[in-house]
C-alpha atoms as a PDB file:
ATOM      1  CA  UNK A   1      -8.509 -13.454 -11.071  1.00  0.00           C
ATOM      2  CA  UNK A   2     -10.327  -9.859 -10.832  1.00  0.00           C
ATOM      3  CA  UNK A   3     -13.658  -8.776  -9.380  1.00  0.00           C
ATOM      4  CA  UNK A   4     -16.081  -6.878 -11.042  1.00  0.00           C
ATOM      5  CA  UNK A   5     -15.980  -3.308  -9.816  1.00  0.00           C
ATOM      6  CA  UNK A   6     -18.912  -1.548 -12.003  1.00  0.00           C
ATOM      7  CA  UNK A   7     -22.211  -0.702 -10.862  1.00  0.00           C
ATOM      8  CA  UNK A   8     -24.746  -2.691 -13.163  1.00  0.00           C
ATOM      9  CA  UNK A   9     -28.083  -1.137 -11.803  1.00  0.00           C
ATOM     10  CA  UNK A  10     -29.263   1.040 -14.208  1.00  0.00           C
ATOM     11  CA  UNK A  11     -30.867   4.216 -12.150  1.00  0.00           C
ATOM     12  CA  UNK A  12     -35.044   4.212 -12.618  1.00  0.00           C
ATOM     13  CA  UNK A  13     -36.831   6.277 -10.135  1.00  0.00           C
ATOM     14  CA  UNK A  14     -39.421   3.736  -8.206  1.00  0.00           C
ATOM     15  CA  UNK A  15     -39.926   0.267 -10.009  1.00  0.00           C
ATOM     16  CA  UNK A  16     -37.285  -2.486  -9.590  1.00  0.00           C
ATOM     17  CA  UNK A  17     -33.258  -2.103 -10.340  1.00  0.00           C
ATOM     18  CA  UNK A  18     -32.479  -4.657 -12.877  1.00  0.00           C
ATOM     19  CA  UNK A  19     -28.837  -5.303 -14.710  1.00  0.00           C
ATOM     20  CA  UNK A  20     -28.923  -3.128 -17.986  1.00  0.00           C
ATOM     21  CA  UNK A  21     -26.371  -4.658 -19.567  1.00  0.00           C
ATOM     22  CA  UNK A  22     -23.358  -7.713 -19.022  1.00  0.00           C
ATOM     23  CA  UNK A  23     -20.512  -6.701 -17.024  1.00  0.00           C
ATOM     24  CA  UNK A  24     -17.234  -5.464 -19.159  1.00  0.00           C
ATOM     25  CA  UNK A  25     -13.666  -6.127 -19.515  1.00  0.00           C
ATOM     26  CA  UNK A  26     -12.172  -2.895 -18.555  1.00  0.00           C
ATOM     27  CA  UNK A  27     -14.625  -2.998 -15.219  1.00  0.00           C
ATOM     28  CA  UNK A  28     -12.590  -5.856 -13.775  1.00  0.00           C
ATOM     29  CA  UNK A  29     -10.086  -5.178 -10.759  1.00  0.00           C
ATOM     30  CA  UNK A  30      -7.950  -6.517  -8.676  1.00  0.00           C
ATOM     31  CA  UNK A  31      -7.539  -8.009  -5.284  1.00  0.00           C
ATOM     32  CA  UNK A  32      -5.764  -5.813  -2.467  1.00  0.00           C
ATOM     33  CA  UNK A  33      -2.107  -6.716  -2.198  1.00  0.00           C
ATOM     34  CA  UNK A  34      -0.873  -6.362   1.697  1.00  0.00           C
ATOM     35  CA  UNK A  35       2.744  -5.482   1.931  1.00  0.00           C
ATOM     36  CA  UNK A  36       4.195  -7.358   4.673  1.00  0.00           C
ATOM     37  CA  UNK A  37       7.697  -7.249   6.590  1.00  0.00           C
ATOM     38  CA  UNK A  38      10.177 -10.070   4.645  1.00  0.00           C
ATOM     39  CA  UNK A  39      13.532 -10.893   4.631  1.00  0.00           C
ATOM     40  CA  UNK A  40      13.646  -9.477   0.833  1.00  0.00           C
ATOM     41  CA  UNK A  41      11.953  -7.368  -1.233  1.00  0.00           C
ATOM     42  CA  UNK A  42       9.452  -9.186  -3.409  1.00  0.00           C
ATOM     43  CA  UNK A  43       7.935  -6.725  -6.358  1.00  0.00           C
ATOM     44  CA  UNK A  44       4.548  -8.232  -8.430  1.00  0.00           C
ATOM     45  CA  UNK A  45       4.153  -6.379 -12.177  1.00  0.00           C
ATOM     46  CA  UNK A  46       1.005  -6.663 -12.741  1.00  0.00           C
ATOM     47  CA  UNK A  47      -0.630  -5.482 -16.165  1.00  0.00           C
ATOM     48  CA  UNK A  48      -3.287  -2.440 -15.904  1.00  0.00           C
ATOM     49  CA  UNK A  49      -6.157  -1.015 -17.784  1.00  0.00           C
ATOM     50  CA  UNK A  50      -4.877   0.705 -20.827  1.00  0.00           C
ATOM     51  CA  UNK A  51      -1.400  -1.735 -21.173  1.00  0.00           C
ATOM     52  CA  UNK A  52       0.168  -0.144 -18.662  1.00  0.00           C
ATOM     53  CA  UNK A  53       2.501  -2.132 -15.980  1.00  0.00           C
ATOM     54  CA  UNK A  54       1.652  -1.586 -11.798  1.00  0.00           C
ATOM     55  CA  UNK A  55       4.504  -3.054  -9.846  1.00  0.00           C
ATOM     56  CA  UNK A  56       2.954  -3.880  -6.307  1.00  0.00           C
ATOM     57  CA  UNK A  57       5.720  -4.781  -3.395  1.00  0.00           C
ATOM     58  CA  UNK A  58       4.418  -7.969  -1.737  1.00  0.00           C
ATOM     59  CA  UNK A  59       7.603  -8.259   0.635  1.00  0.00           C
ATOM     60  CA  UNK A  60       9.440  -5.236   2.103  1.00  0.00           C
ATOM     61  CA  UNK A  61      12.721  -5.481   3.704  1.00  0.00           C
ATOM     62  CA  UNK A  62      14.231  -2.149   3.109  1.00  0.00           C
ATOM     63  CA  UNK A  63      12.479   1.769   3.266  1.00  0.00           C
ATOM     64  CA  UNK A  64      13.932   4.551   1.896  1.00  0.00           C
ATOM     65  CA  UNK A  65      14.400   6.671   5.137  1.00  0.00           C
ATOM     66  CA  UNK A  66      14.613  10.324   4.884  1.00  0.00           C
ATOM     67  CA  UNK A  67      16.513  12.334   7.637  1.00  0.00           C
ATOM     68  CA  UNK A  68      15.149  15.556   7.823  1.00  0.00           C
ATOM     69  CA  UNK A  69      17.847  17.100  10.106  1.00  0.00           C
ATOM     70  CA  UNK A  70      20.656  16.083   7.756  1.00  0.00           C
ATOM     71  CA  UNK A  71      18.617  16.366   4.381  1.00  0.00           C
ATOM     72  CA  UNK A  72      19.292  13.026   3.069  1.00  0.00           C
ATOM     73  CA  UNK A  73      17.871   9.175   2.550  1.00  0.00           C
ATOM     74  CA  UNK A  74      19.179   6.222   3.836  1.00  0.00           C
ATOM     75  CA  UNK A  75      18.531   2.881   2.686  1.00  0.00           C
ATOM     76  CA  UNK A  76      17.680   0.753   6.022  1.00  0.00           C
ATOM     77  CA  UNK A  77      16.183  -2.038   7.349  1.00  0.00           C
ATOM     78  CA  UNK A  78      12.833  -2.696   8.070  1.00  0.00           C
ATOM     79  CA  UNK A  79      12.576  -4.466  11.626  1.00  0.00           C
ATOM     80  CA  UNK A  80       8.398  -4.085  12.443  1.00  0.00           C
ATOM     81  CA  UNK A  81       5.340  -2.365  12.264  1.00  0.00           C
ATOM     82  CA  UNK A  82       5.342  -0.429  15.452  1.00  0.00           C
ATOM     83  CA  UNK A  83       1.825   0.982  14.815  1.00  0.00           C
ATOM     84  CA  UNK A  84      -0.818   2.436  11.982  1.00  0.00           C
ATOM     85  CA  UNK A  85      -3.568   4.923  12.797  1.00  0.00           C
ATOM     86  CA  UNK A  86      -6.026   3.433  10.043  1.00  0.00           C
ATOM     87  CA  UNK A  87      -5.845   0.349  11.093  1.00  0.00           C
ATOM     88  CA  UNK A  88      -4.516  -1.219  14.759  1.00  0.00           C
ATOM     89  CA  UNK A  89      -5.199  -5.054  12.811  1.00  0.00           C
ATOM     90  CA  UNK A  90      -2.593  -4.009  10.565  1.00  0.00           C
ATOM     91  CA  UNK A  91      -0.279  -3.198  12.528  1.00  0.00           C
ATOM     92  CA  UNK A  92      -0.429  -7.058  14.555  1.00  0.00           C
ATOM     93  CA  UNK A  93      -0.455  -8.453  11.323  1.00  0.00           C
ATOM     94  CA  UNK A  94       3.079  -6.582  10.107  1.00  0.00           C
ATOM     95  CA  UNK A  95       1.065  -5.235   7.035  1.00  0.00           C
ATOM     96  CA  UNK A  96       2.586  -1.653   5.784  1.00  0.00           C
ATOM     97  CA  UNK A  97       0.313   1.207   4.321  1.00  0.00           C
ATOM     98  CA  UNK A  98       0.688   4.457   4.318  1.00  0.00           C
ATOM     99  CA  UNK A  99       0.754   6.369   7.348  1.00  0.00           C
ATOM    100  CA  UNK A 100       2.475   3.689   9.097  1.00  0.00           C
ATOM    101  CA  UNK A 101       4.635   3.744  11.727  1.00  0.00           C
ATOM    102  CA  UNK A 102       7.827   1.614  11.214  1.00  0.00           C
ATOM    103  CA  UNK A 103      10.875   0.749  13.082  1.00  0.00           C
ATOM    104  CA  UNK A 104      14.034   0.799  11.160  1.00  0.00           C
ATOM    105  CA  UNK A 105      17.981   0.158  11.524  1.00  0.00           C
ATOM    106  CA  UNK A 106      18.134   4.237  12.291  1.00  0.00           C
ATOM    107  CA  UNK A 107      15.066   4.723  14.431  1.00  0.00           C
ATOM    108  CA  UNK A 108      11.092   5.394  13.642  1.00  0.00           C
ATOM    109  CA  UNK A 109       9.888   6.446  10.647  1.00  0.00           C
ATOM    110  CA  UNK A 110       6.541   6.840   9.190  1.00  0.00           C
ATOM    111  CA  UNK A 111       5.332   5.908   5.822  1.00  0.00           C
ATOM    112  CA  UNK A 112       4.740   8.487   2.873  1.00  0.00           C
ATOM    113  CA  UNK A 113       4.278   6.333  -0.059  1.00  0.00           C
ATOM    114  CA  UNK A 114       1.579   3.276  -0.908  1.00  0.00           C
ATOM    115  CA  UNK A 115       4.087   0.325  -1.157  1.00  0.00           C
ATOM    116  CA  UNK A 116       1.360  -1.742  -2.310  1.00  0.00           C
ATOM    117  CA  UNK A 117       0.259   0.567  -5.141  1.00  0.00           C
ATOM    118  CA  UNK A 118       3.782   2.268  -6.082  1.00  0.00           C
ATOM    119  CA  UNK A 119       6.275  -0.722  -5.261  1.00  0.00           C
ATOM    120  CA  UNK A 120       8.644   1.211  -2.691  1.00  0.00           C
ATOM    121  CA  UNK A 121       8.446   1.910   0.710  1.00  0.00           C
ATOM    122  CA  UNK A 122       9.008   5.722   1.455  1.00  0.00           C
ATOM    123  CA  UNK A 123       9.373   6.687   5.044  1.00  0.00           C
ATOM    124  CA  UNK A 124      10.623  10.330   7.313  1.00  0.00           C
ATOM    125  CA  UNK A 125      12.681   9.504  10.076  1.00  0.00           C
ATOM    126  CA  UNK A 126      10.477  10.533  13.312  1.00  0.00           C
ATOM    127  CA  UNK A 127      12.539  13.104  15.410  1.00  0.00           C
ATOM    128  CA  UNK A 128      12.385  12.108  19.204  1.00  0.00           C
ATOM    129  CA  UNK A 129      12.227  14.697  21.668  1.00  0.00           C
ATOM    130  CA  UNK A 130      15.618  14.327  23.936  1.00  0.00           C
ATOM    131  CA  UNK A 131      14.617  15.351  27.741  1.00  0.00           C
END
């Protein structure tokens, strides 16, 4: 089930705003998918305006890590949400986004893709200053 996501006030200057017409197909969207922290990955195809497929990731248990130092990704294991600047809720909750911060198998990485939009989790290994 969708919601309707199209603006049905029809702009008058001064007067009332009344519905100018019924709400369309093509103006329905979708509920938010939160990509959480699982023991598998869990992928939902979902069918778009225009035909076209959207696999969301409902379930993450792997991120493609990229080491910047050695110039390479490594598939590893998602262990937590460690923090996310958009949202500190999120980050309790163990939902992923973009811009989070995750811990991994290899260290802390943050997030560079939208797992819940592009159905991968995309992370850069965080370099930690030694001292």
């Amino acid at each position: 089930m969708g919601f309707y996501q199209g603006n049905d006030l029809k702009k008058i200057t001064g007067g009332l705003k009344r519905r100018h017409r019924k709400p369309r197909k093509y103006e329905i969207g979708s509920y938010p998918i939160e990509t959480k922290v699982g023991q598998s990955d869990v992928r939902v195809v979902e069918r778009v305006y225009g035909g076209n497929f959207k696999v969301r990731l409902k379930y993450a248990a792997f991120a493609n890590v990229y080491n910047p130092s050695e110039k390479k990704f490594v598939k590893a294991r998602i262990i937590e949400v460690v923090e996310t600047p958009a949202n500190r809720e999120l980050a309790r909750r163990g939902i992923i986004v973009k811009g989070s911060i995750i811990n991994t198998e290899i260290g802390k990485a943050k997030v560079i893709s939208r797992p819940s939009q592009e159905g991968t989790v995309n992370a850069v290994l965080i370099e930690e200053t030694k001292k």
